[in-house]
PDB file of N, CA and C in Angstrom:
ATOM      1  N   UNK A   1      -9.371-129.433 243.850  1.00  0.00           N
ATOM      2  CA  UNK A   1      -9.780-128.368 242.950  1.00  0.00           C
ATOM      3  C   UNK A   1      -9.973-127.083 243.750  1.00  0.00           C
ATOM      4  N   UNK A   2      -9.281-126.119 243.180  1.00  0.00           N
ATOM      5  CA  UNK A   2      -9.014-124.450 244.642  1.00  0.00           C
ATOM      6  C   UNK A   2     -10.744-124.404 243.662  1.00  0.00           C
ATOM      7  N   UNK A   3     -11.442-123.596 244.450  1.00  0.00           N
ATOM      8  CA  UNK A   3     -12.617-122.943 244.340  1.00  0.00           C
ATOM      9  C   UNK A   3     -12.712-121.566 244.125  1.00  0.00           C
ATOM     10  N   UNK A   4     -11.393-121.138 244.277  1.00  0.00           N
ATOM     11  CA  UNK A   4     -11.193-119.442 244.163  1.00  0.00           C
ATOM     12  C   UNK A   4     -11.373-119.142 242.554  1.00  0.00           C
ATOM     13  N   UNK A   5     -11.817-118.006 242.101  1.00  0.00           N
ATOM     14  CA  UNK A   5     -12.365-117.783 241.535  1.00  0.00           C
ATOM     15  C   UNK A   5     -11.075-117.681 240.452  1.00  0.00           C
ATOM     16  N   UNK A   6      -9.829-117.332 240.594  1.00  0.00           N
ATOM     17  CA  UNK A   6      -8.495-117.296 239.864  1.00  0.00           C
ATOM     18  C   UNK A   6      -7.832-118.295 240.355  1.00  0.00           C
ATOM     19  N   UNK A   7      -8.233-119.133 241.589  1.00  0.00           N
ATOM     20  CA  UNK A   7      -7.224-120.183 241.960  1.00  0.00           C
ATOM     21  C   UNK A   7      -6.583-120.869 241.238  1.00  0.00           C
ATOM     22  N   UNK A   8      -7.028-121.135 240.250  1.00  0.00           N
ATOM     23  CA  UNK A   8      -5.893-121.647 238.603  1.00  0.00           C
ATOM     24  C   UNK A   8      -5.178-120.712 238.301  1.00  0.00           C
ATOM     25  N   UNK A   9      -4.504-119.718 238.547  1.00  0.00           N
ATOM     26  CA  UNK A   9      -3.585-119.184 238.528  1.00  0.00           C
ATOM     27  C   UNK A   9      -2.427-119.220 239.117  1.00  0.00           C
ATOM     28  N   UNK A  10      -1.686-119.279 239.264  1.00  0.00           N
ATOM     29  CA  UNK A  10      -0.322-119.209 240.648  1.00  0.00           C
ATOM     30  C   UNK A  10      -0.236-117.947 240.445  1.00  0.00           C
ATOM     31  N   UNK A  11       0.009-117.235 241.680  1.00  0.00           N
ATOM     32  CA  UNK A  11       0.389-116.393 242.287  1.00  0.00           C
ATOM     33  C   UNK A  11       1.381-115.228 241.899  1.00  0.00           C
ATOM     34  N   UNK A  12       2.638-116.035 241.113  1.00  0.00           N
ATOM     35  CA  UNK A  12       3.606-115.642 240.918  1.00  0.00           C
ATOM     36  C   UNK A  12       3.581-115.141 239.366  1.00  0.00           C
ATOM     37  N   UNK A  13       2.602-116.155 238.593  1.00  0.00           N
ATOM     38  CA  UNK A  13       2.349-115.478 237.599  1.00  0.00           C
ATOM     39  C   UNK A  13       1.529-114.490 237.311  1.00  0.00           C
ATOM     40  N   UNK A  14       0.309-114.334 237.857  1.00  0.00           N
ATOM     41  CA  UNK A  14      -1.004-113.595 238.024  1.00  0.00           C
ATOM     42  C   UNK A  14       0.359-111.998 238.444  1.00  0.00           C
ATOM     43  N   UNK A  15       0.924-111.838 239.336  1.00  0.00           N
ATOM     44  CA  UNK A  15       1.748-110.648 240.332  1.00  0.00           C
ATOM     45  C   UNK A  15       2.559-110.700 238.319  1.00  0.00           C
ATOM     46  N   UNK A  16       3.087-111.157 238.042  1.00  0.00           N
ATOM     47  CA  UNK A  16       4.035-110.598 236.524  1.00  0.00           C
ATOM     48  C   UNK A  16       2.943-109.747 235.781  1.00  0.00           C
ATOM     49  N   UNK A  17       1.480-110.881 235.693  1.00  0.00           N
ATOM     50  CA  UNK A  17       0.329-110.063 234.775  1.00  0.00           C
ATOM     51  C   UNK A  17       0.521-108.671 234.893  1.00  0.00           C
ATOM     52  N   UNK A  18       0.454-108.725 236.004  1.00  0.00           N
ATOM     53  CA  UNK A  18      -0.615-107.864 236.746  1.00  0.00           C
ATOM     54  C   UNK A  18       0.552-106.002 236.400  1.00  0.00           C
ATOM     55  N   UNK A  19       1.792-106.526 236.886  1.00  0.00           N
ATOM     56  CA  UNK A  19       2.518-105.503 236.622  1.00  0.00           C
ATOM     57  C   UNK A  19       2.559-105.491 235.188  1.00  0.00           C
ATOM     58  N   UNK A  20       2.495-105.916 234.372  1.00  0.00           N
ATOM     59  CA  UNK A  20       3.302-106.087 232.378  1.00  0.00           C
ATOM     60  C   UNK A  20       1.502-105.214 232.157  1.00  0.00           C
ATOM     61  N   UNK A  21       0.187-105.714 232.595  1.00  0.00           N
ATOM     62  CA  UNK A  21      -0.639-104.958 232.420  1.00  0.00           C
ATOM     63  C   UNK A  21      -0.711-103.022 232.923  1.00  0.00           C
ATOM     64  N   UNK A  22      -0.332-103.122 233.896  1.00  0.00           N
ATOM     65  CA  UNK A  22       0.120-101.545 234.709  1.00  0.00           C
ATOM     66  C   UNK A  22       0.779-100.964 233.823  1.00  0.00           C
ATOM     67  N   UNK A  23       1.925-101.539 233.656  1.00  0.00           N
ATOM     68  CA  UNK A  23       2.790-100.906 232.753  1.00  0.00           C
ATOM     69  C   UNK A  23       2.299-100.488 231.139  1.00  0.00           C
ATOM     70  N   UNK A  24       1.846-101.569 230.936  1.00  0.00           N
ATOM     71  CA  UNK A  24       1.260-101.580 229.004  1.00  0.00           C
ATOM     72  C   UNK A  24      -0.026-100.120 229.484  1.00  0.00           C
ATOM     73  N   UNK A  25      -0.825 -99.936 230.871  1.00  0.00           N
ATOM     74  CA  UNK A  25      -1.847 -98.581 230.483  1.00  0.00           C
ATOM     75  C   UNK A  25      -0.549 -97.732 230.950  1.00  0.00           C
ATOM     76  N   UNK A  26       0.432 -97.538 231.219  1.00  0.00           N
ATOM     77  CA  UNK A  26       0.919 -96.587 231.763  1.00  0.00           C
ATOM     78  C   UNK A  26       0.479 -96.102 233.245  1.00  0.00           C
ATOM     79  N   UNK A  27       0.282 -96.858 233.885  1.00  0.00           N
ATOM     80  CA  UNK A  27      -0.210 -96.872 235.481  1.00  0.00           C
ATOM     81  C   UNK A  27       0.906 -97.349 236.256  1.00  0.00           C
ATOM     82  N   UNK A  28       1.957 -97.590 236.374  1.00  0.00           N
ATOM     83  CA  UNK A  28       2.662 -98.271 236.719  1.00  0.00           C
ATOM     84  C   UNK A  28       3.184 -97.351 238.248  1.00  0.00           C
ATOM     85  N   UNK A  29       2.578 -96.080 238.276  1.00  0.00           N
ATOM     86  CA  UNK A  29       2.950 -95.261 238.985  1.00  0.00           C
ATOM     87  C   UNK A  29       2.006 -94.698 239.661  1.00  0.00           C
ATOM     88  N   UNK A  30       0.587 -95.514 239.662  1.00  0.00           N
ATOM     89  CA  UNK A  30      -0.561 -95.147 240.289  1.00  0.00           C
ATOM     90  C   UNK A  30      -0.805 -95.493 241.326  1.00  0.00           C
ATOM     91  N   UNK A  31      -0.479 -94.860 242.474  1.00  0.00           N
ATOM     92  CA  UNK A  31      -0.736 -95.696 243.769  1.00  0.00           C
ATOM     93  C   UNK A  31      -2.483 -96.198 243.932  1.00  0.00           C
ATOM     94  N   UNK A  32      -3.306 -95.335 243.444  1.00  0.00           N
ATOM     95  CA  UNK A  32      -4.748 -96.016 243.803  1.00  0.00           C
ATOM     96  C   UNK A  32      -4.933 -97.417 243.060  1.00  0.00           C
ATOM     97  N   UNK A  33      -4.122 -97.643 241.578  1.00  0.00           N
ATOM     98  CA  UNK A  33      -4.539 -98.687 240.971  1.00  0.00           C
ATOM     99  C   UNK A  33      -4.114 -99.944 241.308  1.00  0.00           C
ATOM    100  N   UNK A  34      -4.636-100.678 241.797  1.00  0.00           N
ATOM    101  CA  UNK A  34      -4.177-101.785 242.803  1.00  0.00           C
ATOM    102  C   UNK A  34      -5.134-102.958 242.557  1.00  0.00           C
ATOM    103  N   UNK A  35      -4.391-104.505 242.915  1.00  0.00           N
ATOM    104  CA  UNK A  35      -5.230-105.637 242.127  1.00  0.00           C
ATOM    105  C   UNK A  35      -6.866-105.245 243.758  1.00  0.00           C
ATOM    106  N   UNK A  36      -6.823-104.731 244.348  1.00  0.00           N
ATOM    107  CA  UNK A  36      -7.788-104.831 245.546  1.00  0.00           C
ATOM    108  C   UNK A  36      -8.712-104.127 244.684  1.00  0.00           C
ATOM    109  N   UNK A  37      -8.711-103.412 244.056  1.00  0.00           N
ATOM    110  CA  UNK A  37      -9.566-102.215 243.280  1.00  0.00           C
ATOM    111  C   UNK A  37     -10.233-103.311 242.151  1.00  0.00           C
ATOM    112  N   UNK A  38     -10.103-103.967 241.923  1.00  0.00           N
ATOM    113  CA  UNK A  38     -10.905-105.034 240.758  1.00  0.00           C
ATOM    114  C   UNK A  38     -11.589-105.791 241.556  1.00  0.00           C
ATOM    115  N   UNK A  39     -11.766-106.080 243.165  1.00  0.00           N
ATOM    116  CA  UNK A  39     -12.786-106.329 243.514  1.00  0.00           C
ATOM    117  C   UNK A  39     -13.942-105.661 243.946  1.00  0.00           C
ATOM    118  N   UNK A  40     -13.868-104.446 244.194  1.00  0.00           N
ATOM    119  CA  UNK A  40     -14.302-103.543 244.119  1.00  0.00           C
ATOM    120  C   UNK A  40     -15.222-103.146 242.510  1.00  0.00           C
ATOM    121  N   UNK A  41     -14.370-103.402 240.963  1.00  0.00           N
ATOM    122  CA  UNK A  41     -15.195-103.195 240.359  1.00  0.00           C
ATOM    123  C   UNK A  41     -16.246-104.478 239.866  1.00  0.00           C
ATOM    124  N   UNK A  42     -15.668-105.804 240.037  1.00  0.00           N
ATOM    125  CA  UNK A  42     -16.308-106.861 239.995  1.00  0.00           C
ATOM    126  C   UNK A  42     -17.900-106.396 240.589  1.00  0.00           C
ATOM    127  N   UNK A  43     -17.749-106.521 241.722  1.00  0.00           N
ATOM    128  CA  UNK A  43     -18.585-106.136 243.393  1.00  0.00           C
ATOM    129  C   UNK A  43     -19.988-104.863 242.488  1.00  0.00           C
ATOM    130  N   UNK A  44     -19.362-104.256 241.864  1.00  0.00           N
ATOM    131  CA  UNK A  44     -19.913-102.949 241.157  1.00  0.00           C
ATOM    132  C   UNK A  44     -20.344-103.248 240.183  1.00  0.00           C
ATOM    133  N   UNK A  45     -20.481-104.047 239.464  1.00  0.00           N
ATOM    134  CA  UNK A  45     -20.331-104.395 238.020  1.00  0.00           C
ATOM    135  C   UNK A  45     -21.626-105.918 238.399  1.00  0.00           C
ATOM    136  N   UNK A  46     -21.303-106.568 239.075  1.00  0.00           N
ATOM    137  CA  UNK A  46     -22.518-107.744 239.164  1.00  0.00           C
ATOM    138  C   UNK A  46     -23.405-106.543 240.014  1.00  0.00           C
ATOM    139  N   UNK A  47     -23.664-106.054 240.902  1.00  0.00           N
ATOM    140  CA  UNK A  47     -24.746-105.560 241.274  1.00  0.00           C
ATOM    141  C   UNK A  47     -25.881-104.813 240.404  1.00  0.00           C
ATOM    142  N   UNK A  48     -24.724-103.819 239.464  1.00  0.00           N
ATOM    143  CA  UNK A  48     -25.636-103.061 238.624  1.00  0.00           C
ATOM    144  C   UNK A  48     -26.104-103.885 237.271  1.00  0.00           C
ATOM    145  N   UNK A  49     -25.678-105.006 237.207  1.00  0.00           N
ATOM    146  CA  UNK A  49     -26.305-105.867 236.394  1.00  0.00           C
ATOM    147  C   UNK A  49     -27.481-106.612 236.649  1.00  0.00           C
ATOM    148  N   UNK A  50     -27.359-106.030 237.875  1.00  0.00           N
ATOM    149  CA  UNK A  50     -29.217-106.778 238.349  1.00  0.00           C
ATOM    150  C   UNK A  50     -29.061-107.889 239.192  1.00  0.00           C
ATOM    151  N   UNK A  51     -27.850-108.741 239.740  1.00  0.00           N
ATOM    152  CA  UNK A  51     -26.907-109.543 240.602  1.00  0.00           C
ATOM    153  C   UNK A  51     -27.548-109.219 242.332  1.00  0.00           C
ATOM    154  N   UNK A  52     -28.223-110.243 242.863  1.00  0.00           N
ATOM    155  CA  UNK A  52     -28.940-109.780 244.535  1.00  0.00           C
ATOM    156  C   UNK A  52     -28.015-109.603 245.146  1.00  0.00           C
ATOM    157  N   UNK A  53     -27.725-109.305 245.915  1.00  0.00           N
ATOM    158  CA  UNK A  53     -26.656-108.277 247.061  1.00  0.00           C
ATOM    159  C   UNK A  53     -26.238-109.959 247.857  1.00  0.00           C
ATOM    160  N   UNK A  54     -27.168-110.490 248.103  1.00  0.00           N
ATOM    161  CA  UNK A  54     -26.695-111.778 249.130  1.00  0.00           C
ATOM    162  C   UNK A  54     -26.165-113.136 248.007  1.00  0.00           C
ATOM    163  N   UNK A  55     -26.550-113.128 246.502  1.00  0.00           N
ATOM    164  CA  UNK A  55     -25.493-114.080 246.187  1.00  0.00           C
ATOM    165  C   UNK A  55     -24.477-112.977 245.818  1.00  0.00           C
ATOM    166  N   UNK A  56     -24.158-111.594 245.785  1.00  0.00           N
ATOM    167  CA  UNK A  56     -22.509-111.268 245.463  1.00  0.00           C
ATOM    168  C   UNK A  56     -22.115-111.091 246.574  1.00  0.00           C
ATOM    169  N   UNK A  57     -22.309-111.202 247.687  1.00  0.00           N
ATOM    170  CA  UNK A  57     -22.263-111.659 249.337  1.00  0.00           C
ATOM    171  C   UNK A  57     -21.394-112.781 248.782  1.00  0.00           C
ATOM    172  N   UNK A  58     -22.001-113.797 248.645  1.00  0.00           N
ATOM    173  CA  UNK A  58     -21.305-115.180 248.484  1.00  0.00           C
ATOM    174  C   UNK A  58     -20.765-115.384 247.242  1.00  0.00           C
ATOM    175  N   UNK A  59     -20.833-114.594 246.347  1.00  0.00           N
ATOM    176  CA  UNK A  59     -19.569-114.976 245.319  1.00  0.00           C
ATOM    177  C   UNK A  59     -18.125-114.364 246.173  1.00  0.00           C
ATOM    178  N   UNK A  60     -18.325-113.376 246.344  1.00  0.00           N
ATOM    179  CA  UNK A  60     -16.957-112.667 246.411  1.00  0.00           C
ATOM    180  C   UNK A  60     -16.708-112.772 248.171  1.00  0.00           C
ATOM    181  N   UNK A  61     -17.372-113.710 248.374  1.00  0.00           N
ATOM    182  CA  UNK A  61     -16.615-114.476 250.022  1.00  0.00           C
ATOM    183  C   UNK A  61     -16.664-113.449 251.438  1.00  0.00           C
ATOM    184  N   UNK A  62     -17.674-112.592 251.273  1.00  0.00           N
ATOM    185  CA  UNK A  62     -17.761-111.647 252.041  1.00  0.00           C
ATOM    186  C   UNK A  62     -18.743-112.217 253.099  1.00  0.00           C
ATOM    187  N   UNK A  63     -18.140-111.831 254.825  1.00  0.00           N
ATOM    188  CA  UNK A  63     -18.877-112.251 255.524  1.00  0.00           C
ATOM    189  C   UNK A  63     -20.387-111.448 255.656  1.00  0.00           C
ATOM    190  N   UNK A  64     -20.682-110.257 255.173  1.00  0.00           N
ATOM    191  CA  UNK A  64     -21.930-109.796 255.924  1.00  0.00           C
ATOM    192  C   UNK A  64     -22.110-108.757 254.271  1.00  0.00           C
ATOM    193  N   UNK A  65     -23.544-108.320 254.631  1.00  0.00           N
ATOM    194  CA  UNK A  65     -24.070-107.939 253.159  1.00  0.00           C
ATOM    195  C   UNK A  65     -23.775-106.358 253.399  1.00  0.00           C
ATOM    196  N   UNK A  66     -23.514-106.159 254.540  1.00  0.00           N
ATOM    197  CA  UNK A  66     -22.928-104.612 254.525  1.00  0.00           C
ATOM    198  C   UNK A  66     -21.054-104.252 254.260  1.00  0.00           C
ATOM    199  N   UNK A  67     -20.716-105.511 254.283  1.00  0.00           N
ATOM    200  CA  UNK A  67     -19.206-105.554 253.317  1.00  0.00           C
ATOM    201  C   UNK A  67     -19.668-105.465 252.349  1.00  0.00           C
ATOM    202  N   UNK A  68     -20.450-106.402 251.507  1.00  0.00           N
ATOM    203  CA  UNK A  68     -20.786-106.369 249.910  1.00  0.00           C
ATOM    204  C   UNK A  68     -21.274-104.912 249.786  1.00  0.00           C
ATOM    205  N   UNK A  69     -22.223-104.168 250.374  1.00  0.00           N
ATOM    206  CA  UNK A  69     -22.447-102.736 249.726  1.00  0.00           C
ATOM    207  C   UNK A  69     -21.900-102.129 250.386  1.00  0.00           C
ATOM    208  N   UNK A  70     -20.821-102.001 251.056  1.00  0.00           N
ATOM    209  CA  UNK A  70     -19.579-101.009 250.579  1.00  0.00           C
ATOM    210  C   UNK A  70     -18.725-101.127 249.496  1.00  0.00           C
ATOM    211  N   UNK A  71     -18.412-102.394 248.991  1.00  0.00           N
ATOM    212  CA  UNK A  71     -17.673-102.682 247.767  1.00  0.00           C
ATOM    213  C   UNK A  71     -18.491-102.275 246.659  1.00  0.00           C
ATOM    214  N   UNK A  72     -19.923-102.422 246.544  1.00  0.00           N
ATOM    215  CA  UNK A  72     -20.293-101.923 245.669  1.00  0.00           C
ATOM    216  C   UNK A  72     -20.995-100.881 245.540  1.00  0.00           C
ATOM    217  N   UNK A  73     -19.949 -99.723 244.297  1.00  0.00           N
ATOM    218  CA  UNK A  73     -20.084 -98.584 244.650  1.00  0.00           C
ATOM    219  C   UNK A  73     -21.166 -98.051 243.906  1.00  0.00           C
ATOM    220  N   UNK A  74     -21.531 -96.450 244.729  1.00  0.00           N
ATOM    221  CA  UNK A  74     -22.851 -95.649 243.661  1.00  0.00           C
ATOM    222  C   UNK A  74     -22.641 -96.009 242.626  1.00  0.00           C
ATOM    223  N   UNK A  75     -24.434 -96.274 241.995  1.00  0.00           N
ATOM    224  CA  UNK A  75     -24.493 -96.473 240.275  1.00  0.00           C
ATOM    225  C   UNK A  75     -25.478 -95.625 240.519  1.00  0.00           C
ATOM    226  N   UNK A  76     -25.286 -94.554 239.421  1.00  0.00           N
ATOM    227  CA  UNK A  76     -26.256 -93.539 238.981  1.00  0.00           C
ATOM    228  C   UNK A  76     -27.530 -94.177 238.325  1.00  0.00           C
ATOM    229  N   UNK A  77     -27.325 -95.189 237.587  1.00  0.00           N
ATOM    230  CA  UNK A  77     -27.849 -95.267 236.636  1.00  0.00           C
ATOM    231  C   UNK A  77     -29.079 -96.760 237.774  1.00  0.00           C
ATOM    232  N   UNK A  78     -28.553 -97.128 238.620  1.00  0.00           N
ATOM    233  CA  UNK A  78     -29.651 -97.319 239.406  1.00  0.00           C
ATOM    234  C   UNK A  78     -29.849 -96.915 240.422  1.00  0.00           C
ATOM    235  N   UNK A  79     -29.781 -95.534 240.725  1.00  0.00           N
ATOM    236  CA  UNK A  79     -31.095 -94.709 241.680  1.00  0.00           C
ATOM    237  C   UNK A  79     -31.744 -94.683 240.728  1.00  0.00           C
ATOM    238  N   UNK A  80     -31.520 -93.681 239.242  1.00  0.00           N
ATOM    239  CA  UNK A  80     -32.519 -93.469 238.152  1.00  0.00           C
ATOM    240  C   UNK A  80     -33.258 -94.577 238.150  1.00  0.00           C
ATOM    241  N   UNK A  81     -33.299 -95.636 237.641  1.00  0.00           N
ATOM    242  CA  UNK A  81     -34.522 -96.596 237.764  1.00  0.00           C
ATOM    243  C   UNK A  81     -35.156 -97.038 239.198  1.00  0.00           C
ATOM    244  N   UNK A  82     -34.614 -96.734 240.364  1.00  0.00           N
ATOM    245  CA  UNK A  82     -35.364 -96.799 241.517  1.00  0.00           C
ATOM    246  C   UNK A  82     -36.315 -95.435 241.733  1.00  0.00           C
ATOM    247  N   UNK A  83     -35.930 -94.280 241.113  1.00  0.00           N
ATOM    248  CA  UNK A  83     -36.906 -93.098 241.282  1.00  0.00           C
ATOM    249  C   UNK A  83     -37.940 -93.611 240.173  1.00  0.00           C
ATOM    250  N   UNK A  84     -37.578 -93.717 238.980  1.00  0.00           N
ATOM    251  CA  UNK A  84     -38.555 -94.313 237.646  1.00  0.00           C
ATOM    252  C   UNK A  84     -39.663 -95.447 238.215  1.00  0.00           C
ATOM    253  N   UNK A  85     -39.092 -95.784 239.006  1.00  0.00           N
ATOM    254  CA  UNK A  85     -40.350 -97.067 239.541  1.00  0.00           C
ATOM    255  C   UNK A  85     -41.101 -96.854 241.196  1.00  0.00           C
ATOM    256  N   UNK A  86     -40.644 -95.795 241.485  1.00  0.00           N
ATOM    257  CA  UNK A  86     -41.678 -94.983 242.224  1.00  0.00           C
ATOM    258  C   UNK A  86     -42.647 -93.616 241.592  1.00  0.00           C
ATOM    259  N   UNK A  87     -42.321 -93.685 240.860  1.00  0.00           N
ATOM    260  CA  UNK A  87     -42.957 -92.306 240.040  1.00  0.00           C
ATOM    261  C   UNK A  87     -43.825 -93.284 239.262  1.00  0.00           C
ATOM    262  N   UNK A  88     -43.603 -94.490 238.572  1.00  0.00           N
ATOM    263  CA  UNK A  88     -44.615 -95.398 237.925  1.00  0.00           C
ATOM    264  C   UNK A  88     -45.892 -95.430 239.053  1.00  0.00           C
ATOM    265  N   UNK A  89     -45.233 -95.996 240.526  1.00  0.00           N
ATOM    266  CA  UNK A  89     -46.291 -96.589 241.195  1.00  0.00           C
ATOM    267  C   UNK A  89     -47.585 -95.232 241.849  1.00  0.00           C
ATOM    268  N   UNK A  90     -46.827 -94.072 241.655  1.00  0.00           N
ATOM    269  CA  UNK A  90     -47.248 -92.879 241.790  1.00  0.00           C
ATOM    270  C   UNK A  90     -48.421 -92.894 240.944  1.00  0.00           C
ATOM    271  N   UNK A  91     -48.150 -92.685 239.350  1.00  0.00           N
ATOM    272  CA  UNK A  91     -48.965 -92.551 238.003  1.00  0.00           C
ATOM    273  C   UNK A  91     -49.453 -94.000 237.786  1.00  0.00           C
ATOM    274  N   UNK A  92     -49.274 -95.071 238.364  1.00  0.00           N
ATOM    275  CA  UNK A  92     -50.311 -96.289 237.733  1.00  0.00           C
ATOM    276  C   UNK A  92     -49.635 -96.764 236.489  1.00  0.00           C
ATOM    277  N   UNK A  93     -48.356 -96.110 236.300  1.00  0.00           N
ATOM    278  CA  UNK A  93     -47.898 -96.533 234.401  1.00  0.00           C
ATOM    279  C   UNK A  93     -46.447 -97.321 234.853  1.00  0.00           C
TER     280      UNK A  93
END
């Protein structure tokens, strides 16, 4: 049983997806849009969901937790609640 997270996929089909999807947004000509860039938003997407940095360390097979936060990129929307919960501990509320 592969353990990879798409390992039920073959290869050869996932690479057809992957282009018939490019093509259907009209990206087909985007050099930044690349299957490497969906780990990247995965990586981004469990963190700001509240996801600890050391299990998306070990989901996404990364040796050290400073790979994982480079993959996962600024979220605005949590500094805002990291300033909100120093300004609580400030005011007592």
């Amino acid at each position: 049983h592969d353990q990879r997270v798409f390992g039920h996929i073959a290869e050869r089909h996932f690479g057809r997806t992957w282009v018939a999807m490019r093509e259907g947004l009209g990206l087909q000509d985007d050099t930044q849009f690349v299957v490497h860039a969906l780990r990247h938003t995965c990586c981004t997407r469990l963190v700001s969901a509240g996801t600890d940095l050391r299990t998306v360390m070990e989901w996404m097979g990364h040796a050290s937790l400073e790979i994982t936060q480079r993959y996962s990129h600024f979220i605005p929307k949590r500094m805002d609640n990291a300033v909100g919960r120093l300004v609580s501990l400030r005011t007592g509320h």
